[in-house]
C-alpha atoms as a PDB file:
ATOM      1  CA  UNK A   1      97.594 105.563  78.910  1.00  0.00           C
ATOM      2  CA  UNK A   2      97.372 108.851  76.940  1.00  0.00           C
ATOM      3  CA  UNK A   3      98.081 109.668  73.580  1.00  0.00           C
ATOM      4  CA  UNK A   4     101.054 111.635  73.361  1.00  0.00           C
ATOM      5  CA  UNK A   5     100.520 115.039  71.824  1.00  0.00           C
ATOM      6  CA  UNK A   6     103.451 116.286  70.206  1.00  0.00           C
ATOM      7  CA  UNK A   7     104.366 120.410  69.892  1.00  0.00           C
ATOM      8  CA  UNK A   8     107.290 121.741  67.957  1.00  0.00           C
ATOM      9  CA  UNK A   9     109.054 125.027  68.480  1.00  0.00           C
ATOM     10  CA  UNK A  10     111.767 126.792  66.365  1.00  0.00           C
ATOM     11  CA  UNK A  11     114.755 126.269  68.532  1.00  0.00           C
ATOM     12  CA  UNK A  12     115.961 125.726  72.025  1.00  0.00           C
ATOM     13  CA  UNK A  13     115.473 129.483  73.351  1.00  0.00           C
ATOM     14  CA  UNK A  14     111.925 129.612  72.274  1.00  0.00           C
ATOM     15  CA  UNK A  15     110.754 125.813  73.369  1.00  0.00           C
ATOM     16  CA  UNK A  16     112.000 126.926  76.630  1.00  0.00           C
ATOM     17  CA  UNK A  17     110.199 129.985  76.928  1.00  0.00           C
ATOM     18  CA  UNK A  18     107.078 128.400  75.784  1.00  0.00           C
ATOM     19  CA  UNK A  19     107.290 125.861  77.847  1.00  0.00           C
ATOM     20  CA  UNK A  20     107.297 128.214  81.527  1.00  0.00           C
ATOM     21  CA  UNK A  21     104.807 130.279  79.654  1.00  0.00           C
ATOM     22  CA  UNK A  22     103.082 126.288  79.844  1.00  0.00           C
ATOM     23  CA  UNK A  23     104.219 126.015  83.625  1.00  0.00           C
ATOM     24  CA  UNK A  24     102.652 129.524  85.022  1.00  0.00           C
ATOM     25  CA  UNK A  25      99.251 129.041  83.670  1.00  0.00           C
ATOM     26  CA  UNK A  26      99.117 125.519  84.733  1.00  0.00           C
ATOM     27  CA  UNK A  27      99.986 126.503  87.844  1.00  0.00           C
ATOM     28  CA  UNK A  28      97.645 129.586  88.107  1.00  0.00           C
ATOM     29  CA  UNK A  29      95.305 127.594  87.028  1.00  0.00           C
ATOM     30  CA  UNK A  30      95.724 125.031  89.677  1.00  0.00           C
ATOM     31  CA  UNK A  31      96.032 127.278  92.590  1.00  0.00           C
ATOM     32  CA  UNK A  32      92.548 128.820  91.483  1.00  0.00           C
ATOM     33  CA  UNK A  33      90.687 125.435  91.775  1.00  0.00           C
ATOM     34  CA  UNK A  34      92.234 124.007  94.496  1.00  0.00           C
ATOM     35  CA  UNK A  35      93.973 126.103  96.800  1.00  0.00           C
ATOM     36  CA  UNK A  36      97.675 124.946  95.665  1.00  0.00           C
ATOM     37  CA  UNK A  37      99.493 123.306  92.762  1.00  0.00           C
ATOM     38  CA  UNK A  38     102.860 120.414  92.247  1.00  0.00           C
ATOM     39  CA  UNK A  39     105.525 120.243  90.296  1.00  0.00           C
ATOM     40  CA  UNK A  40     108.039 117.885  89.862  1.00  0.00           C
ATOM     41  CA  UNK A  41     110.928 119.267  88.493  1.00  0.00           C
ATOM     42  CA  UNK A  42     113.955 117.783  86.016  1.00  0.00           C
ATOM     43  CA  UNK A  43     117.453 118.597  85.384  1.00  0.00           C
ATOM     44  CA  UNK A  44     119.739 118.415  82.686  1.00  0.00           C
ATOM     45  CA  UNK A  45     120.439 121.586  79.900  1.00  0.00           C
ATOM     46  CA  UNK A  46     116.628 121.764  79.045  1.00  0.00           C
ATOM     47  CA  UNK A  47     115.147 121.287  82.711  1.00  0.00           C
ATOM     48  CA  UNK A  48     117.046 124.228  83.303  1.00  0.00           C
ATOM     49  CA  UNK A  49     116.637 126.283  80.458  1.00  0.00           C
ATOM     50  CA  UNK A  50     113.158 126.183  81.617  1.00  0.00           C
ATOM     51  CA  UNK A  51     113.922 127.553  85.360  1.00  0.00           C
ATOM     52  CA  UNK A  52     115.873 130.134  83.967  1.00  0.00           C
ATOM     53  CA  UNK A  53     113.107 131.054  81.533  1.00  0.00           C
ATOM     54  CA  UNK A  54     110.737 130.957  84.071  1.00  0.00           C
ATOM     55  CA  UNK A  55     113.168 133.394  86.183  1.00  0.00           C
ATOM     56  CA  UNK A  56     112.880 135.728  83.590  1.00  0.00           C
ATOM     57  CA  UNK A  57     109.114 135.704  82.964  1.00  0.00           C
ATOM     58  CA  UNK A  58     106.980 138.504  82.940  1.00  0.00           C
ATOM     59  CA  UNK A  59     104.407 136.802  84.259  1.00  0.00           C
ATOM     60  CA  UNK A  60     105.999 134.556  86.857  1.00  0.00           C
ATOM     61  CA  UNK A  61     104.384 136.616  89.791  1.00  0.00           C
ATOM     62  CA  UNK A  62     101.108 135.508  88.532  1.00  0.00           C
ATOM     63  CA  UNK A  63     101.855 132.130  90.709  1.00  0.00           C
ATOM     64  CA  UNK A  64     101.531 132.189  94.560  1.00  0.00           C
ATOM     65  CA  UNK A  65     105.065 130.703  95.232  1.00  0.00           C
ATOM     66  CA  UNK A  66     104.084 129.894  98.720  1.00  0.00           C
ATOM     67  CA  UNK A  67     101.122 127.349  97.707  1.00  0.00           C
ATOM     68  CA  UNK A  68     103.430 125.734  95.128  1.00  0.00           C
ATOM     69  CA  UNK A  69     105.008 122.319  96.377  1.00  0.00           C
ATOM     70  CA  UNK A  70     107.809 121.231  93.652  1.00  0.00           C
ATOM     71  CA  UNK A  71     109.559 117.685  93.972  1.00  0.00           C
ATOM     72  CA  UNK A  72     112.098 116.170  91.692  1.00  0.00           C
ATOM     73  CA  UNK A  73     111.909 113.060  89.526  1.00  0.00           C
ATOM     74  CA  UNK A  74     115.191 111.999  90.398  1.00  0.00           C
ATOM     75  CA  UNK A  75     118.580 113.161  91.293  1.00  0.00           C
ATOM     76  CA  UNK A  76     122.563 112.343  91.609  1.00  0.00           C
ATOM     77  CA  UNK A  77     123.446 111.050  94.774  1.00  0.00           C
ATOM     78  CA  UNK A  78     126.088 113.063  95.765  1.00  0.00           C
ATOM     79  CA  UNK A  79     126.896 115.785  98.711  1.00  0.00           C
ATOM     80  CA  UNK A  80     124.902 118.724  99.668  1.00  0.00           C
ATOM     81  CA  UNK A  81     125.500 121.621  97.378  1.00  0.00           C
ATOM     82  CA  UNK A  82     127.549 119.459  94.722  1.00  0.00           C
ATOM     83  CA  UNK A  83     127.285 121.568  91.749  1.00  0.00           C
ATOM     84  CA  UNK A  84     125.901 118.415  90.023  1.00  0.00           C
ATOM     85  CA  UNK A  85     123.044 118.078  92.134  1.00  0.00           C
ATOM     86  CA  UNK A  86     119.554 119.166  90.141  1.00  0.00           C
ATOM     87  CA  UNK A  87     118.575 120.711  93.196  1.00  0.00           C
ATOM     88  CA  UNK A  88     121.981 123.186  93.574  1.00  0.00           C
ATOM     89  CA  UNK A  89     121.125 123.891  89.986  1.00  0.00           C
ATOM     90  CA  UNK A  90     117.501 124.371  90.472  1.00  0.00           C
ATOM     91  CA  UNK A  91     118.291 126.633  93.345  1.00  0.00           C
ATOM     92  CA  UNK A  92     120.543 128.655  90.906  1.00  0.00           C
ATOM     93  CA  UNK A  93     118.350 128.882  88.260  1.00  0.00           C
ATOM     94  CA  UNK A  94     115.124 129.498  90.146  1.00  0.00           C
ATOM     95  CA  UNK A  95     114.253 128.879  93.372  1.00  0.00           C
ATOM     96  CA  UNK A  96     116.391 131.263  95.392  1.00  0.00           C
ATOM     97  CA  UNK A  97     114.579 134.086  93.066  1.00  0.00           C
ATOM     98  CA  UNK A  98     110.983 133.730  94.239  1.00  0.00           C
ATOM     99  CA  UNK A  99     109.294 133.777  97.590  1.00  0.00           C
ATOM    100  CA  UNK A 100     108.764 129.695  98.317  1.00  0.00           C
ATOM    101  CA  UNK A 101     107.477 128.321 101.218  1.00  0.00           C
ATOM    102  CA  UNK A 102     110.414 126.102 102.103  1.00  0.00           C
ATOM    103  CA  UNK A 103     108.248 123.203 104.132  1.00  0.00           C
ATOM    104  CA  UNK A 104     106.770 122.414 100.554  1.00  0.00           C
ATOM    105  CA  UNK A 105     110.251 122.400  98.399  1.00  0.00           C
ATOM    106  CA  UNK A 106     111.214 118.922  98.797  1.00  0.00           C
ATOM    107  CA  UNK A 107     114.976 117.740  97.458  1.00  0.00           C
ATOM    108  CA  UNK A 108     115.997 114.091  97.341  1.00  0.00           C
ATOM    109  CA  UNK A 109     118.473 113.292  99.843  1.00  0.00           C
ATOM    110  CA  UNK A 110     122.115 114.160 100.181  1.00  0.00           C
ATOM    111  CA  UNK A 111     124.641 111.356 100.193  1.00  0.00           C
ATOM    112  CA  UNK A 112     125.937 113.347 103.057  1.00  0.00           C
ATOM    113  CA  UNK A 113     122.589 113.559 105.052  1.00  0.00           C
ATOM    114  CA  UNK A 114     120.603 111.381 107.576  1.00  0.00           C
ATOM    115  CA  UNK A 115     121.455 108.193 105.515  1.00  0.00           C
ATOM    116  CA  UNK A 116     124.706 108.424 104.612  1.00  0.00           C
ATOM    117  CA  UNK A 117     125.878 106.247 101.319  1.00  0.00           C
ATOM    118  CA  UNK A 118     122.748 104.005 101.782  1.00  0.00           C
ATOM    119  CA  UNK A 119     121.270 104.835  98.704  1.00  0.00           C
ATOM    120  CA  UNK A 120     118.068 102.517  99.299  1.00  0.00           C
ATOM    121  CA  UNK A 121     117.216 104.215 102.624  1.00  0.00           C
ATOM    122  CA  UNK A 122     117.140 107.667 101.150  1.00  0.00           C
ATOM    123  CA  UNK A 123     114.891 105.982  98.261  1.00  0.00           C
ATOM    124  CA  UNK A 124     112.312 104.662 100.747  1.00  0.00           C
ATOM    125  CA  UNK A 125     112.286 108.153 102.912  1.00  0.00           C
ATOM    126  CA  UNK A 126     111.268 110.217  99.755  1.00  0.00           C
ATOM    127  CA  UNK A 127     108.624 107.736  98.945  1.00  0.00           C
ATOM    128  CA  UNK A 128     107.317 107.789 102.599  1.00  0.00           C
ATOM    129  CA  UNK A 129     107.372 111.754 101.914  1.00  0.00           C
ATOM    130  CA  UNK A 130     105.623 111.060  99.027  1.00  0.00           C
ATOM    131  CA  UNK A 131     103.032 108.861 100.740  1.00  0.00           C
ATOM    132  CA  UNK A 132     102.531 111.284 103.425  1.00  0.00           C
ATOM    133  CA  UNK A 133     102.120 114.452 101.120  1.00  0.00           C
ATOM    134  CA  UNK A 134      99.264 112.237  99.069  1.00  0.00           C
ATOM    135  CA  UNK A 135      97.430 111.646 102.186  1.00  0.00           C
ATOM    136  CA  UNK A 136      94.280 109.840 101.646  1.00  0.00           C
ATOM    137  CA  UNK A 137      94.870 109.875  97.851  1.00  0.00           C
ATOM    138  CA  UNK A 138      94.273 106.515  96.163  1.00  0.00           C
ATOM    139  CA  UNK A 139      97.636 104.969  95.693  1.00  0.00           C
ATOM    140  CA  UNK A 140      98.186 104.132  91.918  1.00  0.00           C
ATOM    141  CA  UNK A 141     101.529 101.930  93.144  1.00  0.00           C
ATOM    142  CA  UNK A 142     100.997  99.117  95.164  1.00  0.00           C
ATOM    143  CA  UNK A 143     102.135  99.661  98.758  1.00  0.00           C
ATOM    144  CA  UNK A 144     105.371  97.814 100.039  1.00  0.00           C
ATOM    145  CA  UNK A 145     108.916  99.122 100.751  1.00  0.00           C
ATOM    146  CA  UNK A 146     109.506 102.668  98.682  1.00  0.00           C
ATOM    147  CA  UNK A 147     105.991 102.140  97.840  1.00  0.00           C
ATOM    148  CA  UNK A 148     102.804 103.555  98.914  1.00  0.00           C
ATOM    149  CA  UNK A 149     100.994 106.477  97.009  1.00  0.00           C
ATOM    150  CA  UNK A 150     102.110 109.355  95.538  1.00  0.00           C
ATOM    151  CA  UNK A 151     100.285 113.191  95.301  1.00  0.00           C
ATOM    152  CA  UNK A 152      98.088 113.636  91.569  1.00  0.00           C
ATOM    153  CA  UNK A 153     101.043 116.086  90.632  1.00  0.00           C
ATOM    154  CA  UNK A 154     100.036 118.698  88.699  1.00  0.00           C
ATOM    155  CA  UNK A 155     102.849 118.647  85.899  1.00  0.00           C
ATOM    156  CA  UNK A 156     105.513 116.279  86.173  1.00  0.00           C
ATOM    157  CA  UNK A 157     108.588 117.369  83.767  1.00  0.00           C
ATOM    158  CA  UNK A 158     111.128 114.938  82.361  1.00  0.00           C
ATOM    159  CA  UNK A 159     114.054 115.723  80.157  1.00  0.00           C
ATOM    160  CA  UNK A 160     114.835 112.678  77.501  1.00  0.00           C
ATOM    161  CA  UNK A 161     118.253 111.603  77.059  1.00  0.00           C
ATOM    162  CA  UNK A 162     119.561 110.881  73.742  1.00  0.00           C
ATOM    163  CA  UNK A 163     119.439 107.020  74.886  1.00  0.00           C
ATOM    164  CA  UNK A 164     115.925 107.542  75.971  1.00  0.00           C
ATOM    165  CA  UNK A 165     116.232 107.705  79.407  1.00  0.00           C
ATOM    166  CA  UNK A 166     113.888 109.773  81.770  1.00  0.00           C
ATOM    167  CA  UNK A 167     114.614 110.557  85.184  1.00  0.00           C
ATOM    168  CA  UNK A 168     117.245 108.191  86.245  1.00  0.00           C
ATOM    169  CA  UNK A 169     115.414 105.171  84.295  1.00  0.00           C
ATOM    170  CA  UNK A 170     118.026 103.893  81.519  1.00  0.00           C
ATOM    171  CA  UNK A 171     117.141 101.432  78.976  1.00  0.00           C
ATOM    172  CA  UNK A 172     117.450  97.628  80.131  1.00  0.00           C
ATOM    173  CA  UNK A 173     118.477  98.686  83.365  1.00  0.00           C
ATOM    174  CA  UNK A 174     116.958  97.021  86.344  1.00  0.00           C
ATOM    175  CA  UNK A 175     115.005 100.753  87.723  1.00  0.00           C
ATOM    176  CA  UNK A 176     112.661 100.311  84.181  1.00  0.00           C
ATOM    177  CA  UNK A 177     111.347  97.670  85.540  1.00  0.00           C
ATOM    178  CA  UNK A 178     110.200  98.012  88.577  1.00  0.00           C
ATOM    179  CA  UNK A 179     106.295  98.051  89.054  1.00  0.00           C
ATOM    180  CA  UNK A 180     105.951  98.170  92.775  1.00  0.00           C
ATOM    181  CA  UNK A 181     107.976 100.593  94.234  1.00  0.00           C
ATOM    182  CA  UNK A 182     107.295 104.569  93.748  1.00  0.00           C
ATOM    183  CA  UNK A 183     111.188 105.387  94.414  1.00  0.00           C
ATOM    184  CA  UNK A 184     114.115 103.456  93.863  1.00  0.00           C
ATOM    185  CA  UNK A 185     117.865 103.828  94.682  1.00  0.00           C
ATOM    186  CA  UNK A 186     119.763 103.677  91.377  1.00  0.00           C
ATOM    187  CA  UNK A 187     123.617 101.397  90.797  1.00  0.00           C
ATOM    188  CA  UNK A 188     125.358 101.559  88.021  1.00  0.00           C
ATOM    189  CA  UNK A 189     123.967 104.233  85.874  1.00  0.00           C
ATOM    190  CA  UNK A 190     125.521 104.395  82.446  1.00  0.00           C
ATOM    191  CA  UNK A 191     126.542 108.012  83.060  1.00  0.00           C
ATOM    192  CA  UNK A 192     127.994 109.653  85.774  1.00  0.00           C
ATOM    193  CA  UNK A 193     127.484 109.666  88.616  1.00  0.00           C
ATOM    194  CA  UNK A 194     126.463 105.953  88.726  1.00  0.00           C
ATOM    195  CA  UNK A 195     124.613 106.022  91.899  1.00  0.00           C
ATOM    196  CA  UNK A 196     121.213 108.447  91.811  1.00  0.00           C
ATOM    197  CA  UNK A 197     117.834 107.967  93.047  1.00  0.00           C
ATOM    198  CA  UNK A 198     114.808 108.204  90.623  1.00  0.00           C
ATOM    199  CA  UNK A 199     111.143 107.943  90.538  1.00  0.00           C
ATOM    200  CA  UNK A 200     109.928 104.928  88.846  1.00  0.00           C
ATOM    201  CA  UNK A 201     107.094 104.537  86.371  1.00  0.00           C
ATOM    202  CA  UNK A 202     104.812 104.085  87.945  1.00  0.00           C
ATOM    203  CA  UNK A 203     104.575 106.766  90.324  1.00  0.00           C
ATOM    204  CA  UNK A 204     105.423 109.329  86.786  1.00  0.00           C
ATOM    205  CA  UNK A 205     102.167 107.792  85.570  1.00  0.00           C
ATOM    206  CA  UNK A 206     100.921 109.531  88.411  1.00  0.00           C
ATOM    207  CA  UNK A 207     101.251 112.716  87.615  1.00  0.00           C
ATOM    208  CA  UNK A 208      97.960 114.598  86.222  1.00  0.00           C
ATOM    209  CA  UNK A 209     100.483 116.026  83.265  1.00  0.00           C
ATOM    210  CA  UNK A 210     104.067 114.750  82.111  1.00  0.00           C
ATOM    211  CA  UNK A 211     105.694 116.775  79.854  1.00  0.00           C
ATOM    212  CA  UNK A 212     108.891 115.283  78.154  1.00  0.00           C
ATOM    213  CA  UNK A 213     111.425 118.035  77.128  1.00  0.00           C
ATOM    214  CA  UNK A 214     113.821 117.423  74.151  1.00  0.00           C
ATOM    215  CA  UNK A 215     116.109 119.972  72.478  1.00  0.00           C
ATOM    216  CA  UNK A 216     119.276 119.353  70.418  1.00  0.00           C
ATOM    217  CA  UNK A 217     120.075 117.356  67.129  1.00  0.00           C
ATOM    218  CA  UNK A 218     121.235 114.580  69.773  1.00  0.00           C
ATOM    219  CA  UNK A 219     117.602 114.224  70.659  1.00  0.00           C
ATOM    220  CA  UNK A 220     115.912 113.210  67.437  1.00  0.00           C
ATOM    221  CA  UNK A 221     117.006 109.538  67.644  1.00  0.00           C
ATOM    222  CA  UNK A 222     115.718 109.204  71.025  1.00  0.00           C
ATOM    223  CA  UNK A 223     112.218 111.332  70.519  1.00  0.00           C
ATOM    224  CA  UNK A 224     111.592 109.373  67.113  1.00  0.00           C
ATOM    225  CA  UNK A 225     112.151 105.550  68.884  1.00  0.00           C
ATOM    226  CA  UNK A 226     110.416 106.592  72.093  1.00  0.00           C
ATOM    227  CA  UNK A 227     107.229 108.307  69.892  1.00  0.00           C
ATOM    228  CA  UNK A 228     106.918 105.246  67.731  1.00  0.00           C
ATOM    229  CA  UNK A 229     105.556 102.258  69.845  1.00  0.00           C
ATOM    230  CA  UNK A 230     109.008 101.112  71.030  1.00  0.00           C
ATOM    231  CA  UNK A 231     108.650  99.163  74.174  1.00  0.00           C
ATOM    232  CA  UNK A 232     109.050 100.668  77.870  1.00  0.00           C
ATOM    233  CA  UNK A 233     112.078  98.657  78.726  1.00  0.00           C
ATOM    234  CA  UNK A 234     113.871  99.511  75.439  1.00  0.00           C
ATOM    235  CA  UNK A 235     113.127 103.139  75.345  1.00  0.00           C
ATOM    236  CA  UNK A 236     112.269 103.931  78.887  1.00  0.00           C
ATOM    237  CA  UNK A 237     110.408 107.516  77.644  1.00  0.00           C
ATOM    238  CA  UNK A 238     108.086 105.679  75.717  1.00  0.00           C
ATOM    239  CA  UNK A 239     106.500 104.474  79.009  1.00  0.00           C
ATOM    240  CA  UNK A 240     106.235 108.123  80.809  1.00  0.00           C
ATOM    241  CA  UNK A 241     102.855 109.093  80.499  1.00  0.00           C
ATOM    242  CA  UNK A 242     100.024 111.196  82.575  1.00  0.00           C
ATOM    243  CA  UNK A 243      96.583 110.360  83.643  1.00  0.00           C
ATOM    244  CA  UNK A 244      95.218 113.216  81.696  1.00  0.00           C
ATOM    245  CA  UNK A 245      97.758 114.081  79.298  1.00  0.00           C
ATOM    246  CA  UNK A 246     101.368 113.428  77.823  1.00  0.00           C
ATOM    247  CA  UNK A 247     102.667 116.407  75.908  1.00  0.00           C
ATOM    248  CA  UNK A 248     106.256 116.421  74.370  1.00  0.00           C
ATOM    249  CA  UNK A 249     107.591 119.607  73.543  1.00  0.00           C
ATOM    250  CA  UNK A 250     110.703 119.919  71.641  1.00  0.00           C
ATOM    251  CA  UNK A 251     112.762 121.925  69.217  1.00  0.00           C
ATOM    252  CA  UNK A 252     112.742 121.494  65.720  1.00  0.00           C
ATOM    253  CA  UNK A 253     116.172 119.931  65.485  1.00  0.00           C
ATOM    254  CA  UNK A 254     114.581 117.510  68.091  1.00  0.00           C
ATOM    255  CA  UNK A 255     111.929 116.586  66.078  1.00  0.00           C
ATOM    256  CA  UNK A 256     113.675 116.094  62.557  1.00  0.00           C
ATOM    257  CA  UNK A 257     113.218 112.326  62.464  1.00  0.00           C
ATOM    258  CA  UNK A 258     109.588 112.453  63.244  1.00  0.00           C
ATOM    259  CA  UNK A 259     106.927 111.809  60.954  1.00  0.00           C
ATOM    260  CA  UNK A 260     105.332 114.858  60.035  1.00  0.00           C
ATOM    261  CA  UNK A 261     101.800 113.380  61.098  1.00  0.00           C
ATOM    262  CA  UNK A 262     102.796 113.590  64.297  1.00  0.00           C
ATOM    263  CA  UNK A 263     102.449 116.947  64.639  1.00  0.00           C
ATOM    264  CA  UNK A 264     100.777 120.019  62.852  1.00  0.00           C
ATOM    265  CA  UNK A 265     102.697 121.921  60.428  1.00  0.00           C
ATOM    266  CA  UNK A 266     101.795 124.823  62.248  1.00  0.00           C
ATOM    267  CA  UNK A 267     103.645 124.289  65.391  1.00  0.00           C
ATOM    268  CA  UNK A 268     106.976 123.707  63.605  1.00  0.00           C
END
């Protein structure tokens, strides 16, 4: 587990731009070492302020769009081109701007694709993508159905919901819990729509990076119980965390009911 490291920006506007100023050299830096570079991408206002910050970067043709393979930590079940879906707004946002190789853009399935409403069979094909695009890579998760292993992502991005939810992984609900499977299909989300499918925990922990993004007075609550030891079950973004580093980025009004140790007076 690594220690969360904790950097505060002066509003929304600014985090955001920070942040895909965060996402280009990572991934520059990534395609220079090895050849190519992950992301897995989140929804939600401040997963897309990102995109759309990124969009309008000076700097975004630094990354080689074609070596970049982006995933998503979870998404609504629903149609193809729902306006709900994070991938239709990902698309808007982003994607249909730059020059990506479209083999290595990989979407969680439609409820109106290959498996229909089974919600558990699209689960276990994105983790047999998964487990296929890691190749001989270690798995971290055992193996087993929606197991397997999962690539060393580069970044993996999460937005935190004011309950403390990341991906689709809601506090006390059964997906938290789960230690075995890599992707699961979600019932009965809290908020709509109540069917989604979401990574689980321990394919997050994964990831090389996770960054948890958090903007908005509604945030404070959930970025003050999730930074201060609260259990994994209870505050499900207290248990996202990389192999090499956990960075939360947020907004001032995000970070109000932190303790100022948390973070240097410099970054606020």
């Amino acid at each position: 587990m690594t220690t969360p490291q904790v950097v505060v920006h002066r509003d929304k506007d600014l985090m955001a731009q920070a942040a895909a100023a965060r996402v280009i050299t990572k991934v520059v830096d990534a395609q220079a070492a090895r050849g190519s570079a992950s992301l897995v991408l989140t929804g939600g206002r401040n997963g897309n302020a990102l995109l759309a910050a990124l969009a309008g970067a000076p700097a975004r043709d630094a990354v080689d769009w074609s070596r970049l393979d982006l995933w998503w930590g979870d998404e609504r079940f629903l149609p193809e081109g729902d306006p709900d879906r994070n991938v239709t707004q990902a698309r808007a946002a982003l994607l249909d701007a730059v020059p990506l190789d479209p083999a290595r853009v990989h979407p969680m399935p439609a409820s109106d694709g290959l498996f229909g409403n089974d919600v558990d069979a699209a689960a276990e094909a994105y983790a047999e993508e998964l487990a296929t695009a890691a190749g001989p890579q270690i798995a971290s998760p055992p193996a087993g159905a929606g197991g397997g292993p999962v690539p060393a992502f580069d970044v993996l991005m999460l937005g935190v919901g004011p309950d403390t939810h990341v991906a689709s992984l809601f506090p006390e609900h059964p997906g938290v819990r789960e230690t075995e499977r890599t992707v699961i299909g979600v019932r009965g989300a809290p908020k709509p729509p109540p069917t989604r499918i979401s990574l689980t925990l321990p394919a997050i922990r994964a990831a090389r990076e996770v960054w948890l993004l958090a903007a908005g007075e509604d945030k404070a609550n959930a970025a003050a119980i999730a930074l201060s030891g609260a259990g994994e079950i209870q505050a499900p973004a207290a248990g996202a965390y990389g192999s090499s580093r956990t960075l939360w980025l947020l907004d001032r009004a995000a970070a109000a009911q932190l303790p100022k140790q948390l973070y240097p007076p410099a970054s606020a």
